[in-house]
N, C-alpha and C. Protein backbone atom coordinates (compact mmCIF):
# COMPACT_ATOMS: atom_id res chain seq x y z
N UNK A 1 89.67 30.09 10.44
CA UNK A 1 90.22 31.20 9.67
C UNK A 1 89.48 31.40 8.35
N UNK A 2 88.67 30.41 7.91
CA UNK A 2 88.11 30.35 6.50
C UNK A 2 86.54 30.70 6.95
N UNK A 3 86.28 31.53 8.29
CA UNK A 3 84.78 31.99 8.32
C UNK A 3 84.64 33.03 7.72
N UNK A 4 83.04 33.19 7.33
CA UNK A 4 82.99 34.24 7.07
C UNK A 4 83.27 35.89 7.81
N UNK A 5 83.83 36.56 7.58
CA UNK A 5 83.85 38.07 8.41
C UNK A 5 85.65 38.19 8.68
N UNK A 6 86.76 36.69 8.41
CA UNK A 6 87.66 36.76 8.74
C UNK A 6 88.52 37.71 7.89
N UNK A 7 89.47 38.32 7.81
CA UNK A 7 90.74 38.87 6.85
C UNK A 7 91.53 38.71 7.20
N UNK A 8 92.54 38.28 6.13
CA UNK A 8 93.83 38.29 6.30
C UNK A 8 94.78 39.38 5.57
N UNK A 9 95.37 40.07 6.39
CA UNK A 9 96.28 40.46 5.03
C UNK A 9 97.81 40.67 5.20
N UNK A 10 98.42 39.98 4.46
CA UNK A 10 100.10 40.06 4.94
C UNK A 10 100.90 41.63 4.86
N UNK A 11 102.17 41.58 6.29
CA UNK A 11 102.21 42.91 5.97
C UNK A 11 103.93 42.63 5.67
N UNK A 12 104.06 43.25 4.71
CA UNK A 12 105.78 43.17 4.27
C UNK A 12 106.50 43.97 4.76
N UNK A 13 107.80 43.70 5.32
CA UNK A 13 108.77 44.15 5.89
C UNK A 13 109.56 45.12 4.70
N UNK A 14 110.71 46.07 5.36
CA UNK A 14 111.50 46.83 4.25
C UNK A 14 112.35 46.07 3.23
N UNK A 15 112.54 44.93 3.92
CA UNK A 15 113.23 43.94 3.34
C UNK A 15 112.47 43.13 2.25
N UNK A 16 110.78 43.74 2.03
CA UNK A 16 110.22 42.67 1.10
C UNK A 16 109.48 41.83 1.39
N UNK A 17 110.20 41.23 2.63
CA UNK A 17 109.94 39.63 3.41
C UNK A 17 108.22 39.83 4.27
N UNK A 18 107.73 38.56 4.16
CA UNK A 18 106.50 38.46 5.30
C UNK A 18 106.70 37.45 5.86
N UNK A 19 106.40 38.35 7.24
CA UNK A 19 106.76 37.21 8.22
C UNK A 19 105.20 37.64 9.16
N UNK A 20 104.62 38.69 8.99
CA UNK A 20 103.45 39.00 9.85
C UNK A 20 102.13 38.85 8.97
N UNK A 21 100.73 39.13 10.08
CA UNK A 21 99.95 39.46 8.87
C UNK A 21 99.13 40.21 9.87
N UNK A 22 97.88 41.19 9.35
CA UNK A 22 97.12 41.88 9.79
C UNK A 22 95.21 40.82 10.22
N UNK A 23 95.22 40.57 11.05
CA UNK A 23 93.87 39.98 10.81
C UNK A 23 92.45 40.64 11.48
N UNK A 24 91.64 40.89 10.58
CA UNK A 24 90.25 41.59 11.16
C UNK A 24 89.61 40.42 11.28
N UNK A 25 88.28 40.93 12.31
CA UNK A 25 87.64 40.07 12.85
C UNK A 25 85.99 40.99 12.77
N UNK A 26 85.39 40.85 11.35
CA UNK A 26 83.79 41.89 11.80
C UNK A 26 82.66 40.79 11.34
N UNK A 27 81.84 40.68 12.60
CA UNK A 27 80.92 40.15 12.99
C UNK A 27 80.97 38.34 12.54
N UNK A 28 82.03 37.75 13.07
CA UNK A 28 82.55 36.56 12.88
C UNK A 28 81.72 35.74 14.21
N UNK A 29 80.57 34.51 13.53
CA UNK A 29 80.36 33.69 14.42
C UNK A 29 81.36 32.77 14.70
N UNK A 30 81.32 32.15 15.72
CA UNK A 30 81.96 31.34 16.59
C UNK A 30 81.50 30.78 17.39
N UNK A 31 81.50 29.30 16.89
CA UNK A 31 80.22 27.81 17.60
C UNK A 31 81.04 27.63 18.66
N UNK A 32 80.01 27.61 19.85
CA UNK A 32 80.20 27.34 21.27
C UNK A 32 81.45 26.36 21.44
N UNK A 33 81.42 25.26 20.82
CA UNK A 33 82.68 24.32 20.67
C UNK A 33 84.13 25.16 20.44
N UNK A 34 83.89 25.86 20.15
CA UNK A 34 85.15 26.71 19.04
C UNK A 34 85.82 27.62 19.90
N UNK A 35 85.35 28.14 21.22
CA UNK A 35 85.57 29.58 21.85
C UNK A 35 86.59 28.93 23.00
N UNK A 36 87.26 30.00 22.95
CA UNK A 36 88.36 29.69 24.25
C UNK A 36 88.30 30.70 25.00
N UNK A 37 88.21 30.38 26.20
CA UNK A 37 88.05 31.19 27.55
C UNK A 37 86.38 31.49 27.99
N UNK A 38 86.21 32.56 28.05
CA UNK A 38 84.99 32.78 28.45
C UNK A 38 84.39 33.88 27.58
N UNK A 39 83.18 33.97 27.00
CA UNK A 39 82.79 34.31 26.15
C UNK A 39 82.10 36.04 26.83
N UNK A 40 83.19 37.21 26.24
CA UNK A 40 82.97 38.74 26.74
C UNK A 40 84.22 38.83 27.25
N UNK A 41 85.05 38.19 27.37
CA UNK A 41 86.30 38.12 28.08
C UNK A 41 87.76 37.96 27.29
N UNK A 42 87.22 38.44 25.81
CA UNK A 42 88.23 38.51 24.88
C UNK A 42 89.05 39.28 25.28
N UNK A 43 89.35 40.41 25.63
CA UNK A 43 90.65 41.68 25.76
C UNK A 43 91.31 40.57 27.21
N UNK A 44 90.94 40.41 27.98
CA UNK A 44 92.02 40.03 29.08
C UNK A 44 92.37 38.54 28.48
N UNK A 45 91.86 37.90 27.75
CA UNK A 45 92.28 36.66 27.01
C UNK A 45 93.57 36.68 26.22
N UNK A 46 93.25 38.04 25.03
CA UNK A 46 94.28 38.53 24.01
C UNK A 46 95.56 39.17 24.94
N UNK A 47 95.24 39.62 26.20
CA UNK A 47 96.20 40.34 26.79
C UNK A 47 97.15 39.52 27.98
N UNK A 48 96.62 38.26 28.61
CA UNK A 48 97.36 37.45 28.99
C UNK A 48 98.07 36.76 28.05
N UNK A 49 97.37 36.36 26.63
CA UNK A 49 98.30 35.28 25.62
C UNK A 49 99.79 36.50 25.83
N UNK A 50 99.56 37.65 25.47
CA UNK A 50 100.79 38.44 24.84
C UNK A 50 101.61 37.97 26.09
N UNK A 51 101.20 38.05 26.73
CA UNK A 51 102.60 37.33 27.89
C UNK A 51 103.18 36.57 26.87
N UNK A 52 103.06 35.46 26.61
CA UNK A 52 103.78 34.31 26.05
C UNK A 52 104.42 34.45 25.08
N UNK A 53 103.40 35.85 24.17
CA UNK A 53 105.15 36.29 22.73
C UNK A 53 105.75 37.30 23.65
N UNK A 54 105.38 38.29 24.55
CA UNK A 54 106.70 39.32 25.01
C UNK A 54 107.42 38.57 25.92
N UNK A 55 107.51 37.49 26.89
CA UNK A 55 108.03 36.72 27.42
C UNK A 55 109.16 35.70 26.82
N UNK A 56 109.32 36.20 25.47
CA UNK A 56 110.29 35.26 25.03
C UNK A 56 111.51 35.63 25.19
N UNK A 57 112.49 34.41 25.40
CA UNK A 57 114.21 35.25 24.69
C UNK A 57 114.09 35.95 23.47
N UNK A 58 113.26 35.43 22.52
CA UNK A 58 113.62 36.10 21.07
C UNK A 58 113.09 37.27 21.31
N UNK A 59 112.57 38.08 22.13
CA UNK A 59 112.29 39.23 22.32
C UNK A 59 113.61 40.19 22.45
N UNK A 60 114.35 39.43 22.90
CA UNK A 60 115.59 39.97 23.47
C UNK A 60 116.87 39.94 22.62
N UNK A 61 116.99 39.23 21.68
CA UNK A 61 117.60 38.06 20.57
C UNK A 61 117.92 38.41 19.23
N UNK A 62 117.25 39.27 18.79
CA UNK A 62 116.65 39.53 16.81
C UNK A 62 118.20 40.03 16.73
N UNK A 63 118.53 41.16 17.11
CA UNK A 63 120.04 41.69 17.23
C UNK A 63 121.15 40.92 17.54
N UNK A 64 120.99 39.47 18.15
CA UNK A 64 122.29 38.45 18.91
C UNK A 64 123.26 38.61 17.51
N UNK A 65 122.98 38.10 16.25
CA UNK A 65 124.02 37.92 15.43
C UNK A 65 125.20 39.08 15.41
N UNK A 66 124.67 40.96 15.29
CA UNK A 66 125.63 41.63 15.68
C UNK A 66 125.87 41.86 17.14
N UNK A 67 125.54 41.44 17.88
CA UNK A 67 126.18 41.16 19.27
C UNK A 67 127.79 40.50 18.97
N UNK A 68 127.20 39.29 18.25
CA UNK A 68 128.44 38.40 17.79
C UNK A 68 129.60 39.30 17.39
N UNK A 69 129.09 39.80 16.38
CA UNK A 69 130.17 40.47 15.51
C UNK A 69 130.68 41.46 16.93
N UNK A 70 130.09 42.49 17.47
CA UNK A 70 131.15 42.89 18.55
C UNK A 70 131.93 42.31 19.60
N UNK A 71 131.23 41.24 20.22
CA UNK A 71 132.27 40.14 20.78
C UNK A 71 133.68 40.02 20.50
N UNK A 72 133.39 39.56 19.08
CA UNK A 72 134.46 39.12 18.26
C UNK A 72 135.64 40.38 18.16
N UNK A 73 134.84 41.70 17.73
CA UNK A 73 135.47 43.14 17.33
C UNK A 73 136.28 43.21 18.51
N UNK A 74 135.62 42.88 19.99
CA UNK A 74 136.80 43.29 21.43
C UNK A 74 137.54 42.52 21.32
N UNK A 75 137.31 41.26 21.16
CA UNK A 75 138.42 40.18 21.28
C UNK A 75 139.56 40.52 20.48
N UNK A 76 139.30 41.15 19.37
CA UNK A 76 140.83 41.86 18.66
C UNK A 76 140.99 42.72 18.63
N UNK A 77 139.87 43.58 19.31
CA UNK A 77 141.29 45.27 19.75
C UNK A 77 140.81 44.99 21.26
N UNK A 78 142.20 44.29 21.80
CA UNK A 78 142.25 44.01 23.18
C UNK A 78 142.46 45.49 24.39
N UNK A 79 143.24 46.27 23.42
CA UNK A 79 143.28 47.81 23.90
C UNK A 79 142.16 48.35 24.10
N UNK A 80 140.91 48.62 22.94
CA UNK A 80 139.96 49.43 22.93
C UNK A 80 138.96 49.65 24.06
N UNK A 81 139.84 50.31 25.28
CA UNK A 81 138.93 50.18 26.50
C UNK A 81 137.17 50.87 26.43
N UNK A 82 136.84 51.99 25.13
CA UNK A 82 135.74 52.38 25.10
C UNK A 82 134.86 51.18 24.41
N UNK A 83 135.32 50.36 23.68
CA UNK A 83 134.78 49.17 22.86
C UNK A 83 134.82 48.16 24.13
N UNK A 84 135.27 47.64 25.17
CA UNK A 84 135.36 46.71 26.33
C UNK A 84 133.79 47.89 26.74
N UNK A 85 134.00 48.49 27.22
CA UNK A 85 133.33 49.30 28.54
C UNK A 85 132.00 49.10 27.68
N UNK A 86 131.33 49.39 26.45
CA UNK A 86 130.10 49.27 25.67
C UNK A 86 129.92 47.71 25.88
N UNK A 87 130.63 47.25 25.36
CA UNK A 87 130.30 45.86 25.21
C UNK A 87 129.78 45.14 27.19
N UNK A 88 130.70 45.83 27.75
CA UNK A 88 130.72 45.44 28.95
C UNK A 88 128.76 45.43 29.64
N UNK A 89 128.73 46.87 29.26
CA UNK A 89 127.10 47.29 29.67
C UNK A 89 126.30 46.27 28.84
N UNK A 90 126.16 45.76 27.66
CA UNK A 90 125.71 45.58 27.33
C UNK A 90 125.33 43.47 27.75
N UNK A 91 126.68 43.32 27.64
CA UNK A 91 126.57 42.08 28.34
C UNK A 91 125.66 42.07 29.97
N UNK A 92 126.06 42.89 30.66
CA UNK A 92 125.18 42.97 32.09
C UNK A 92 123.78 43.07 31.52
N UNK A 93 123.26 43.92 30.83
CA UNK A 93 121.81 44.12 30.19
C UNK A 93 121.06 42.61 29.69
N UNK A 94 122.08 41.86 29.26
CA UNK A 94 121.36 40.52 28.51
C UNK A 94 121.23 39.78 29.55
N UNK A 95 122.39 39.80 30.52
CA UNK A 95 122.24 39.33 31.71
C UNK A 95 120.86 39.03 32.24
N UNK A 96 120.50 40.60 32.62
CA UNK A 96 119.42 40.46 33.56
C UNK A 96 117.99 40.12 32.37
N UNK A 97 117.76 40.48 31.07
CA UNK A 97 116.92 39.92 30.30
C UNK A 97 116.74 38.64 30.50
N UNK A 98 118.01 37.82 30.40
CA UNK A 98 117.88 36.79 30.50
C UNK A 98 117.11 36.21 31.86
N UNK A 99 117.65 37.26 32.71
CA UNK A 99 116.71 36.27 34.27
C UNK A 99 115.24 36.76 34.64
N UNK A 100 115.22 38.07 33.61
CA UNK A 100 113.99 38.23 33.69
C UNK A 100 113.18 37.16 32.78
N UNK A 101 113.53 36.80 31.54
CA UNK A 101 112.95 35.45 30.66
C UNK A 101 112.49 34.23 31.78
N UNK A 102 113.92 34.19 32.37
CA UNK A 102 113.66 32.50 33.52
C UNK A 102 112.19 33.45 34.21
N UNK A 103 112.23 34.20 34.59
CA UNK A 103 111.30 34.62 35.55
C UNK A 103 109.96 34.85 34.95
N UNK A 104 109.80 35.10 33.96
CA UNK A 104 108.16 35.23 33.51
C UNK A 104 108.09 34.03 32.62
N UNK A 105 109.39 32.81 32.35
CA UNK A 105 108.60 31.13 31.93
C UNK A 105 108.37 30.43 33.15
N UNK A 106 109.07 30.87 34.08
CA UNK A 106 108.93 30.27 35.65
C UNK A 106 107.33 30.46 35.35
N UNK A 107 107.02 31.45 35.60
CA UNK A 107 105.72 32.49 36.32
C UNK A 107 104.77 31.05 35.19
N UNK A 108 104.54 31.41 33.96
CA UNK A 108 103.68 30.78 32.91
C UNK A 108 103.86 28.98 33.26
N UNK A 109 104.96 28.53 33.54
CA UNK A 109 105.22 27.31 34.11
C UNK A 109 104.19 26.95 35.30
N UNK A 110 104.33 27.85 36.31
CA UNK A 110 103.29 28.03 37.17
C UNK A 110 101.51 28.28 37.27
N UNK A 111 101.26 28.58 35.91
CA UNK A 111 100.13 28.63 35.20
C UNK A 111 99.60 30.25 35.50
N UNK A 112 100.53 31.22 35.64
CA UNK A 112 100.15 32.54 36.08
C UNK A 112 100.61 33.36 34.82
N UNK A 113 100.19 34.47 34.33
CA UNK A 113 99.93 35.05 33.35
C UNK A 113 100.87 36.58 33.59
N UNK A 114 102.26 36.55 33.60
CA UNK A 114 102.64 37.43 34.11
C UNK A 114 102.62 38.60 33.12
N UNK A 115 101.58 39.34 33.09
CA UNK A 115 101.44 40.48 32.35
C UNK A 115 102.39 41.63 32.26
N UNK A 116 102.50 41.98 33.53
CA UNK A 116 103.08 43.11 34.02
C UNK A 116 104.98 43.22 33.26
N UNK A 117 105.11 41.57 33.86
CA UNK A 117 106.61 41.46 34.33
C UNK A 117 106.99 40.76 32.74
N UNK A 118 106.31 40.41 31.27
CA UNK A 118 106.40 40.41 30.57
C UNK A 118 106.57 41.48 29.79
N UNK A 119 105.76 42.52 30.07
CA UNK A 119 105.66 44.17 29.41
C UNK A 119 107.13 44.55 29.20
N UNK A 120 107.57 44.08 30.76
CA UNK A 120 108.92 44.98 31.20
C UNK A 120 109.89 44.19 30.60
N UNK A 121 109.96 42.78 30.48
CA UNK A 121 110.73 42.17 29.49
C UNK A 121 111.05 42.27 28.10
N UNK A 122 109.82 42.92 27.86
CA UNK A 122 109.67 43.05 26.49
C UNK A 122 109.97 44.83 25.79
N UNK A 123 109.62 45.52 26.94
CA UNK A 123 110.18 46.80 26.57
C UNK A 123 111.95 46.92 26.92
N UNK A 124 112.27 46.20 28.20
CA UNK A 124 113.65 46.48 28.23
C UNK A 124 114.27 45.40 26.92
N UNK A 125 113.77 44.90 26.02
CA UNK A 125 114.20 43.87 25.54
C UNK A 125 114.56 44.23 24.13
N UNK A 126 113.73 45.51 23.55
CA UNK A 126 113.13 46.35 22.85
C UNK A 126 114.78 47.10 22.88
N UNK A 127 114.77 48.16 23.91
CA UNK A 127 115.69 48.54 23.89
C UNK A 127 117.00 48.57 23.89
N UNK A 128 116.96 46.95 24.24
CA UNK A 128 118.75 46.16 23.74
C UNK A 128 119.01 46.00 22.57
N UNK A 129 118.22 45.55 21.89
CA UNK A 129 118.20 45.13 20.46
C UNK A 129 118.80 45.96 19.92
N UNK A 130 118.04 48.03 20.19
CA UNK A 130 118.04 48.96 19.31
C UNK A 130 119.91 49.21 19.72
N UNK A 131 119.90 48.99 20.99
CA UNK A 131 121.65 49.30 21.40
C UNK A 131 122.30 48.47 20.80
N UNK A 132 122.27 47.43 20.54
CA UNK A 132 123.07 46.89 20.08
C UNK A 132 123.35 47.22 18.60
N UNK A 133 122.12 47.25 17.88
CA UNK A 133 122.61 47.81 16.35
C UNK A 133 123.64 49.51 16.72
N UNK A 134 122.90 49.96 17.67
CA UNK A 134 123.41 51.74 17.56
C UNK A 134 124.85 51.14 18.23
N UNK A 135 125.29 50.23 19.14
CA UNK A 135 126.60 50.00 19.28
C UNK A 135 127.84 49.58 18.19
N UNK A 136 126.95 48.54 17.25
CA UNK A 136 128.13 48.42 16.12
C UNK A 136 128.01 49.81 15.03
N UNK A 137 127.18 50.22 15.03
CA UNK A 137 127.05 51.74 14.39
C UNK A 137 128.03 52.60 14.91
N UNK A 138 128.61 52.96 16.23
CA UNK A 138 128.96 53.82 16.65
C UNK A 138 130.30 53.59 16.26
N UNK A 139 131.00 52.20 16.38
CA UNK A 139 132.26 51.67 16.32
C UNK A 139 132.43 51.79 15.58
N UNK A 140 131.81 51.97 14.17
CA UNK A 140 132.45 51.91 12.56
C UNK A 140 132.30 50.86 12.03
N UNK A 141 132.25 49.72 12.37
CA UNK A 141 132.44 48.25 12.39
C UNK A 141 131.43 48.32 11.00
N UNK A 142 130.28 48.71 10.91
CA UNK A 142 128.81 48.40 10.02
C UNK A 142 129.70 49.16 8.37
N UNK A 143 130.91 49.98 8.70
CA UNK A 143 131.09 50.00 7.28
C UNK A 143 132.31 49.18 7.09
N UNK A 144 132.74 48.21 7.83
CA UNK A 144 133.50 47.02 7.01
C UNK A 144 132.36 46.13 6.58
N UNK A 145 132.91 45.26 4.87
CA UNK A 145 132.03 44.80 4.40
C UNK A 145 131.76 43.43 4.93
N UNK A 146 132.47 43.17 6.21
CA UNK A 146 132.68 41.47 6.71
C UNK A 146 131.22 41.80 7.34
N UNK A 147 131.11 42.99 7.96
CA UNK A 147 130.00 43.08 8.81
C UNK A 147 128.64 43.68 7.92
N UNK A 148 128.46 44.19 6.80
CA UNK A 148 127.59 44.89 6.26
C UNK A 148 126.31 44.13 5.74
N UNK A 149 126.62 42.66 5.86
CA UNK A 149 125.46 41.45 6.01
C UNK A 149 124.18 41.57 6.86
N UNK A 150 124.61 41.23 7.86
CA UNK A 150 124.81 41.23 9.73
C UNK A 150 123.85 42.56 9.91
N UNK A 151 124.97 43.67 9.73
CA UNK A 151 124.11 44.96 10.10
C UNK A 151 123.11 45.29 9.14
N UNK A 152 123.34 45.07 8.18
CA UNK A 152 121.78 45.51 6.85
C UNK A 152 120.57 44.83 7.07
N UNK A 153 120.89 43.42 7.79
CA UNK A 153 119.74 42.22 8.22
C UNK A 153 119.03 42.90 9.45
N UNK A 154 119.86 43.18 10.29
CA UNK A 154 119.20 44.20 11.74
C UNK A 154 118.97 45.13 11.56
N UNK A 155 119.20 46.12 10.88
CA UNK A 155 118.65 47.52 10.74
C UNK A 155 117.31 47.23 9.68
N UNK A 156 117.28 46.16 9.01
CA UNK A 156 116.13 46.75 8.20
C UNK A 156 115.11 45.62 9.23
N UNK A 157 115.05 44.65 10.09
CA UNK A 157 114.19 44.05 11.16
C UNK A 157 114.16 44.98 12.21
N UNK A 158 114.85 45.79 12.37
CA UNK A 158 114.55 46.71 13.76
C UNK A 158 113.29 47.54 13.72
N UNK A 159 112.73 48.01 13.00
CA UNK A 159 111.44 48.82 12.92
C UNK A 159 110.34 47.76 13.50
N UNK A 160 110.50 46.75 13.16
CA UNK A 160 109.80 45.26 13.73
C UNK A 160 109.77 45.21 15.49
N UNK A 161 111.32 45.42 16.12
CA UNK A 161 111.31 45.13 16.98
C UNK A 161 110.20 45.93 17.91
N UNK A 162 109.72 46.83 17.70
CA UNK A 162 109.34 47.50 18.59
C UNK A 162 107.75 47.90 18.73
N UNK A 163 107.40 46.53 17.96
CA UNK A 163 105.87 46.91 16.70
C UNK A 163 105.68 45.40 17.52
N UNK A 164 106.19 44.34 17.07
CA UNK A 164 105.74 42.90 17.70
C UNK A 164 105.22 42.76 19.47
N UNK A 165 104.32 42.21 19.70
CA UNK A 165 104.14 42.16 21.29
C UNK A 165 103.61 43.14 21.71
N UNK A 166 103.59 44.74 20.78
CA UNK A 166 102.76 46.03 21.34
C UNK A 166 104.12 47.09 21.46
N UNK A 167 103.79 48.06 21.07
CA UNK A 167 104.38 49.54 21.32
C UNK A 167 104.88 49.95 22.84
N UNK A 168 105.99 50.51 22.59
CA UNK A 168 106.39 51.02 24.16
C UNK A 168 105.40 51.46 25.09
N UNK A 169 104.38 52.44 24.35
CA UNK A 169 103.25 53.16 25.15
C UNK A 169 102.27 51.91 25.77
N UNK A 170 102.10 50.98 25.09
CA UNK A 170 101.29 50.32 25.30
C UNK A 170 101.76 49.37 26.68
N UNK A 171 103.52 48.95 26.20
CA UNK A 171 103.90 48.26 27.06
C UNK A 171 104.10 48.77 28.69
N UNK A 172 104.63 50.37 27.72
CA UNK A 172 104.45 51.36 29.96
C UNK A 172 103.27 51.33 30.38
N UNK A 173 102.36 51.12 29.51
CA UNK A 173 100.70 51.33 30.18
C UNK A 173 100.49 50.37 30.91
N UNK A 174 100.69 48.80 30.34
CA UNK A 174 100.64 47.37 31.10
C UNK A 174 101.44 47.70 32.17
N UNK A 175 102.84 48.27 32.68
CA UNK A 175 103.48 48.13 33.75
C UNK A 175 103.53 49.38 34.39
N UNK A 176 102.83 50.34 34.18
CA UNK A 176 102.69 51.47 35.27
C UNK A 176 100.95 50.71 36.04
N UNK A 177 99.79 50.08 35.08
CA UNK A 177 98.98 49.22 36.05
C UNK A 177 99.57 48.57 36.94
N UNK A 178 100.14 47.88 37.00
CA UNK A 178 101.15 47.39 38.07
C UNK A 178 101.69 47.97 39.22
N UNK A 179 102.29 49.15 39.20
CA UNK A 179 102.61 49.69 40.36
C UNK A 179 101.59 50.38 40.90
N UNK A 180 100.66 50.23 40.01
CA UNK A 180 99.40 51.12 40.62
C UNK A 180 99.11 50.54 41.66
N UNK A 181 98.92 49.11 41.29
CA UNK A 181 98.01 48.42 41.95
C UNK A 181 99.40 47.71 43.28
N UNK A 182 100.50 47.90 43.45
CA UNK A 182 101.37 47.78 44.63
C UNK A 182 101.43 48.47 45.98
């Protein structure tokens, strides 16, 4: 990281916080000892690793804390059948995230690079997150102040969610190759 041609530059969140950084790479040697994979074979290198960050639970996860808080919200309005029925979808959704997770650490366990079936983890994973904030939004819940922690922490990381691991476009692009090739 300390060659010449490297940059770093941190990029701050709305919140202030760095947790990322930007890194260029112009005309950076790299001693034969040093290179991983095969040398011209950088893009399918950089593009199998991303398996391994869109393949995560935490892909799926950043939002769990207000998950919590609605859990909790049904459990005491035992009536609120439109608050059951949201929550309901939403539990089935983590569901299958979740077996899609077992299924692309299976796959990497196996030493296979599941590109495709990571994309799709990571875009449907994308879009739970954003439901779940727009679910305690909808309920009202985000203007009691028990919850205004919780929701101010996820709404200002959500612009994140959908930026880490690659852009939706990018991610339909990885998994429409896929059916191409079926």
């Amino acid at each position: 990281m300390d060659a010449e041609g490297v940059q770093v530059t941190p990029i701050v969140d709305l919140a202030g916080e760095h947790h990322f950084n930007e890194v260029r790479f112009e005309n950076v040697f790299v001693p034969a000892h040093r290179v991983i994979g095969e040398v011209g074979k950088g893009w399918k290198q950089v593009v199998e690793q991303l398996s391994f960050e869109r393949g995560g639970a935490e892909r799926s996860l950043s939002s769990y804390p207000v998950f919590v808080e609605l859990i909790a919200e049904a459990a005491r309005q035992r009536d609120d059948r439109e608050l059951h029925a949201l929550l309901g979808s939403l539990v089935a959704r983590l569901a299958v995230l979740r077996r899609l997770c077992l299924e692309v650490a299976s796959a990497m366990d196996a030493g296979r690079a599941p590109v495709q079936q990571a994309a799709a983890l990571k875009y449907l994973g994308n879009a739970f997150e954003h439901d779940v904030i727009e679910a305690l939004r909808r309920t009202g819940l985000c203007q009691d102040p028990a919850f205004d922690s919780t929701f101010g922490q996820a709404l200002l990381a959500s612009p994140a969610f959908s930026l880490r691991g690659g852009a939706a476009e990018v991610l339909l692009s990885l998994i429409a190759r896929q059916e191409a090739r079926s």
